[in-house]
Protein backbone atom coordinates (compact mmCIF):
# COMPACT_ATOMS: atom_id res chain seq x y z
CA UNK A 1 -58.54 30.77 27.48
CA UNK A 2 -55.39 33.06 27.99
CA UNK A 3 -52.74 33.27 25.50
CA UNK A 4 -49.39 32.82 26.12
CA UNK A 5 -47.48 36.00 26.35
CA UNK A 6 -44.49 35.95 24.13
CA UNK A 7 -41.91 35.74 27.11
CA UNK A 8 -43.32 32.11 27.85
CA UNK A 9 -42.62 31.21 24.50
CA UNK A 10 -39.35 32.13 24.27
CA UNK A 11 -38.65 30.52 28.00
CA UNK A 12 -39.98 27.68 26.73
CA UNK A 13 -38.00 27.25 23.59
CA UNK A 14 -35.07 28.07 25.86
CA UNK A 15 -35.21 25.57 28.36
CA UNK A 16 -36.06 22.44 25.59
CA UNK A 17 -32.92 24.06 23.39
CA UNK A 18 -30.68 23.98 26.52
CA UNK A 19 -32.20 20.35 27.27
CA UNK A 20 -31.31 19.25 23.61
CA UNK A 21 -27.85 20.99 24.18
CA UNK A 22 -27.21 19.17 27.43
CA UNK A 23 -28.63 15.67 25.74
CA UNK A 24 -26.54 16.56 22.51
CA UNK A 25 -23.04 16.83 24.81
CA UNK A 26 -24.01 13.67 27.39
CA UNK A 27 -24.14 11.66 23.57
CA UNK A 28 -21.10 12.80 22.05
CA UNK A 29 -19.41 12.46 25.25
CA UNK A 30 -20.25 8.43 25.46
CA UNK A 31 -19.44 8.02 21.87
CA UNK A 32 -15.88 9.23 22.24
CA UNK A 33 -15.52 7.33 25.29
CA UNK A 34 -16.61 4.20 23.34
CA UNK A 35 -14.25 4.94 20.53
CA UNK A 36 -11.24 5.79 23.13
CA UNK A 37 -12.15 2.59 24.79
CA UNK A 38 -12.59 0.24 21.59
CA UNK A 39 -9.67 0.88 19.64
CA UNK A 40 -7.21 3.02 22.41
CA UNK A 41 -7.54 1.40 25.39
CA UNK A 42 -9.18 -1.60 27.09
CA UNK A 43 -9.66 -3.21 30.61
CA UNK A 44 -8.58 -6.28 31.42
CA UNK A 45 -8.34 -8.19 34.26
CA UNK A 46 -5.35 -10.67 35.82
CA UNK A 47 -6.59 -13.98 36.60
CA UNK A 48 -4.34 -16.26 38.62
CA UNK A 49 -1.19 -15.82 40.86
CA UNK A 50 1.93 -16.18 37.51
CA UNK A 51 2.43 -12.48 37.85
CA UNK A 52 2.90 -12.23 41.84
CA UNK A 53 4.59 -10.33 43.52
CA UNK A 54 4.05 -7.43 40.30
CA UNK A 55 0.59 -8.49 39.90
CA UNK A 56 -2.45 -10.11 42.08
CA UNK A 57 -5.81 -11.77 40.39
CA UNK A 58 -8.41 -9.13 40.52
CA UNK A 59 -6.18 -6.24 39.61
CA UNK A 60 -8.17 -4.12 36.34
CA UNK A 61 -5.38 -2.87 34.38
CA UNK A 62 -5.61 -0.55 31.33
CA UNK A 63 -3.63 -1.72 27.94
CA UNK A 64 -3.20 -0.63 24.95
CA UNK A 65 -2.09 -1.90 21.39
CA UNK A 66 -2.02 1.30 19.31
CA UNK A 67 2.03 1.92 18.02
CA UNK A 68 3.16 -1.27 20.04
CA UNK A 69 5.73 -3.31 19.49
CA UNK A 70 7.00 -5.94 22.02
CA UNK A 71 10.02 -5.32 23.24
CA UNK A 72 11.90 -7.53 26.62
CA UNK A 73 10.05 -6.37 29.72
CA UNK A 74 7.05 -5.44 28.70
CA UNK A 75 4.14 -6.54 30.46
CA UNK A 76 1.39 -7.61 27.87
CA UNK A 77 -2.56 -8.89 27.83
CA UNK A 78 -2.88 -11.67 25.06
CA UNK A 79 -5.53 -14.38 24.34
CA UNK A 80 -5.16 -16.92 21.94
CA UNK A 81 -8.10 -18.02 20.03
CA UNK A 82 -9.70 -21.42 19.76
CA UNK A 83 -7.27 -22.42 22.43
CA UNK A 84 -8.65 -24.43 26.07
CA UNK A 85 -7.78 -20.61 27.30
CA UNK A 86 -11.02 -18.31 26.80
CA UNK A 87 -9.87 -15.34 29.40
CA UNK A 88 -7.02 -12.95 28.27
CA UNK A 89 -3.69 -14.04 29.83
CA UNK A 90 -1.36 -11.58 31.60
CA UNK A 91 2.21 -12.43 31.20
CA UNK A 92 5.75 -10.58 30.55
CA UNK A 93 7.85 -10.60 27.23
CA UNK A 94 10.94 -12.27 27.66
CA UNK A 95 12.07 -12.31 24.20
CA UNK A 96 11.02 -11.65 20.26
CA UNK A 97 11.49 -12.94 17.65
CA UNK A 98 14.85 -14.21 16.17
CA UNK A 99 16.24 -13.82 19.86
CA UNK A 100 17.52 -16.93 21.50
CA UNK A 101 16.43 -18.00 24.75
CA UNK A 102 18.39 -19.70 27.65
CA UNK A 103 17.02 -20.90 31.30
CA UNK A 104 18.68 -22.66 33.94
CA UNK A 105 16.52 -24.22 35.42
CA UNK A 106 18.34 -24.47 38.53
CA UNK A 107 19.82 -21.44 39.44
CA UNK A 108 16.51 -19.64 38.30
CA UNK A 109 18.66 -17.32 35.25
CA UNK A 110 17.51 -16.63 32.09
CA UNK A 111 19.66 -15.62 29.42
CA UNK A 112 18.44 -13.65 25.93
CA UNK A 113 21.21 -13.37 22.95
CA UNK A 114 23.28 -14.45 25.74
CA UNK A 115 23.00 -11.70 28.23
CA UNK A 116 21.63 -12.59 31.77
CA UNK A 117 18.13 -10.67 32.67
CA UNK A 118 18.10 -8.61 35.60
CA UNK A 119 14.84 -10.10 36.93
CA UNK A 120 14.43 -8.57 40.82
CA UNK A 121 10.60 -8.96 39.72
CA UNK A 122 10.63 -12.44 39.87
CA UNK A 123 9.12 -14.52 42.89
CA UNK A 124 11.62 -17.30 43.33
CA UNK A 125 10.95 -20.13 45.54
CA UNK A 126 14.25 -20.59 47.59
CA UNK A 127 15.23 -24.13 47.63
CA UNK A 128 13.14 -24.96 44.42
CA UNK A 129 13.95 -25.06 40.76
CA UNK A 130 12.08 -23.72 38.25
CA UNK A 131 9.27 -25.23 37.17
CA UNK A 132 10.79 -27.02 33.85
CA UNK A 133 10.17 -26.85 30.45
CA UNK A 134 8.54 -28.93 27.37
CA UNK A 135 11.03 -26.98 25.36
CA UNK A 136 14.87 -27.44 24.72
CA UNK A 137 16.98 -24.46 25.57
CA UNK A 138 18.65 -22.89 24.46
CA UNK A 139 15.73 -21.69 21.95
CA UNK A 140 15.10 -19.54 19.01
CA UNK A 141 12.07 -17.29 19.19
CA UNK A 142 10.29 -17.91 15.70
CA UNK A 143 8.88 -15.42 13.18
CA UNK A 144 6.06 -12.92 14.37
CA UNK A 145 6.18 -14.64 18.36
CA UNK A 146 7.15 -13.79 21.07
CA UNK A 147 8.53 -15.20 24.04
CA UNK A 148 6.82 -15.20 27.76
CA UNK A 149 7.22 -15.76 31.40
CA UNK A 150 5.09 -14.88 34.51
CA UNK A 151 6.62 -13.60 37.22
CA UNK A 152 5.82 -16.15 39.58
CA UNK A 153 7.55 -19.11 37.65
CA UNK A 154 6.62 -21.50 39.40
CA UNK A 155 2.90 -21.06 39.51
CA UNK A 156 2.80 -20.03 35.52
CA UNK A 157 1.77 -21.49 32.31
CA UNK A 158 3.43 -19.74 29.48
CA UNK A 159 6.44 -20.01 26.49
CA UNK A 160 7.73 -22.95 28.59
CA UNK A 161 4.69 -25.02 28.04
CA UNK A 162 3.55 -26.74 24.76
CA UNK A 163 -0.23 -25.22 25.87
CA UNK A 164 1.15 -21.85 25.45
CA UNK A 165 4.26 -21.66 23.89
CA UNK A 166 5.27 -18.79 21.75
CA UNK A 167 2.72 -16.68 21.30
CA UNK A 168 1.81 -14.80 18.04
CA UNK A 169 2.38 -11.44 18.14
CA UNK A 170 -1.09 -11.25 16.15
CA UNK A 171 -2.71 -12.68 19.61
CA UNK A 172 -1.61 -9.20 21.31
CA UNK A 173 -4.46 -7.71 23.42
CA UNK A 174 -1.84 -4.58 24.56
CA UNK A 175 0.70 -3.65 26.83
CA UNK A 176 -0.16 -3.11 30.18
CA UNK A 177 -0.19 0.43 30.94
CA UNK A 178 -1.68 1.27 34.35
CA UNK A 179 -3.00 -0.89 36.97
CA UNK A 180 -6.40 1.18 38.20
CA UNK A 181 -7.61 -0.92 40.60
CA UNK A 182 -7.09 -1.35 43.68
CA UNK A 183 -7.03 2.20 44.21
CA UNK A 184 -4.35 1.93 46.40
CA UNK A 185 -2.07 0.91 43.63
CA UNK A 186 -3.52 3.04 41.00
CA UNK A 187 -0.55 3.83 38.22
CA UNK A 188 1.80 2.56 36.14
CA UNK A 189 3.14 -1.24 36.30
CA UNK A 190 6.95 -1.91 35.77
């Protein structure tokens, strides 16, 4: 039986360190990404046409929570728990709390603290009004909620309905911060 000259050896122990190396990276590698995407960032999907024309059902969309605060605008992921509503829900902050609320109905305007919102994102149905409310306006946001709207009004359950209403800020999933797919519309979502 031959014995293996000491060059084989240290080949050897070469190629299974450089395999370890390689296995040790590939590991650490899908750890981080777990961590980045389990308390950074998350996927979600929109389901349903309330956010036409800004958003379509299958879009993925990357959101995050981490330093966020509502603010009017925003677009945000919640899901409220125990409710008839399992998926996350996709919808855009109208108003927070302590802010006060007004819609008419008919003429599609709504009002926060009194000052009209410049809403060129919303998909208005000409000749329609907007789908009404179980609320009365105008109406105080309460204490750690937050006010919503999809963009398409009339096809969107949200702050107007009793099933929704305000929704606690503790409910927050993230603001939306990129839309990734489709690929065509890959980027950031105003």
């Amino acid at each position: 039986m031959n014995k293996p000259i000491d060059g084989e050896k240290t080949e050897q122990r070469s190629l299974l360190a450089e395999a370890y190396d390689w296995l040790e990276v590939f590991v650490l590698s899908v750890s981080v990404v777990f961590l980045i995407f389990t308390f950074v960032f998350r996927i979600a999907m929109v389901i349903g046409p309330s956010m036409e024309d800004t958003l379509h059902e299958g879009e993925a969309l990357v959101i995050s929570k981490l330093f966020y605060k509502p603010k009017t605008g925003d677009i945000i992921v919640f899901q409220i728990p125990g409710s008839q509503y399992s998926e996350p829900i996709v919808k855009r902050v109208i108003a927070t709390e302590g802010q006060v609320v007004d819609i008419d109905f008919f003429n599609w305007k709504v009002s926060v603290d009194g000052v009209e919102l410049d809403e060129d994102y919303v998909k208005r149905v000409p000749g329609e009004v907007m789908l009404m409310s179980s609320y009365s306006f105008p109406y105080t946001v309460p204490e750690g909620k937050i006010f919503v709207m999809g963009d398409n009004r009339n096809s969107s359950l949200d702050s107007r309905d009793s099933r929704i209403g305000p929704v606690d800020t503790r409910y927050l999933l993230g603001r939306v911060l990129l839309r990734i797919t489709p690929l065509s519309k890959f980027g950031p979502v105003d």
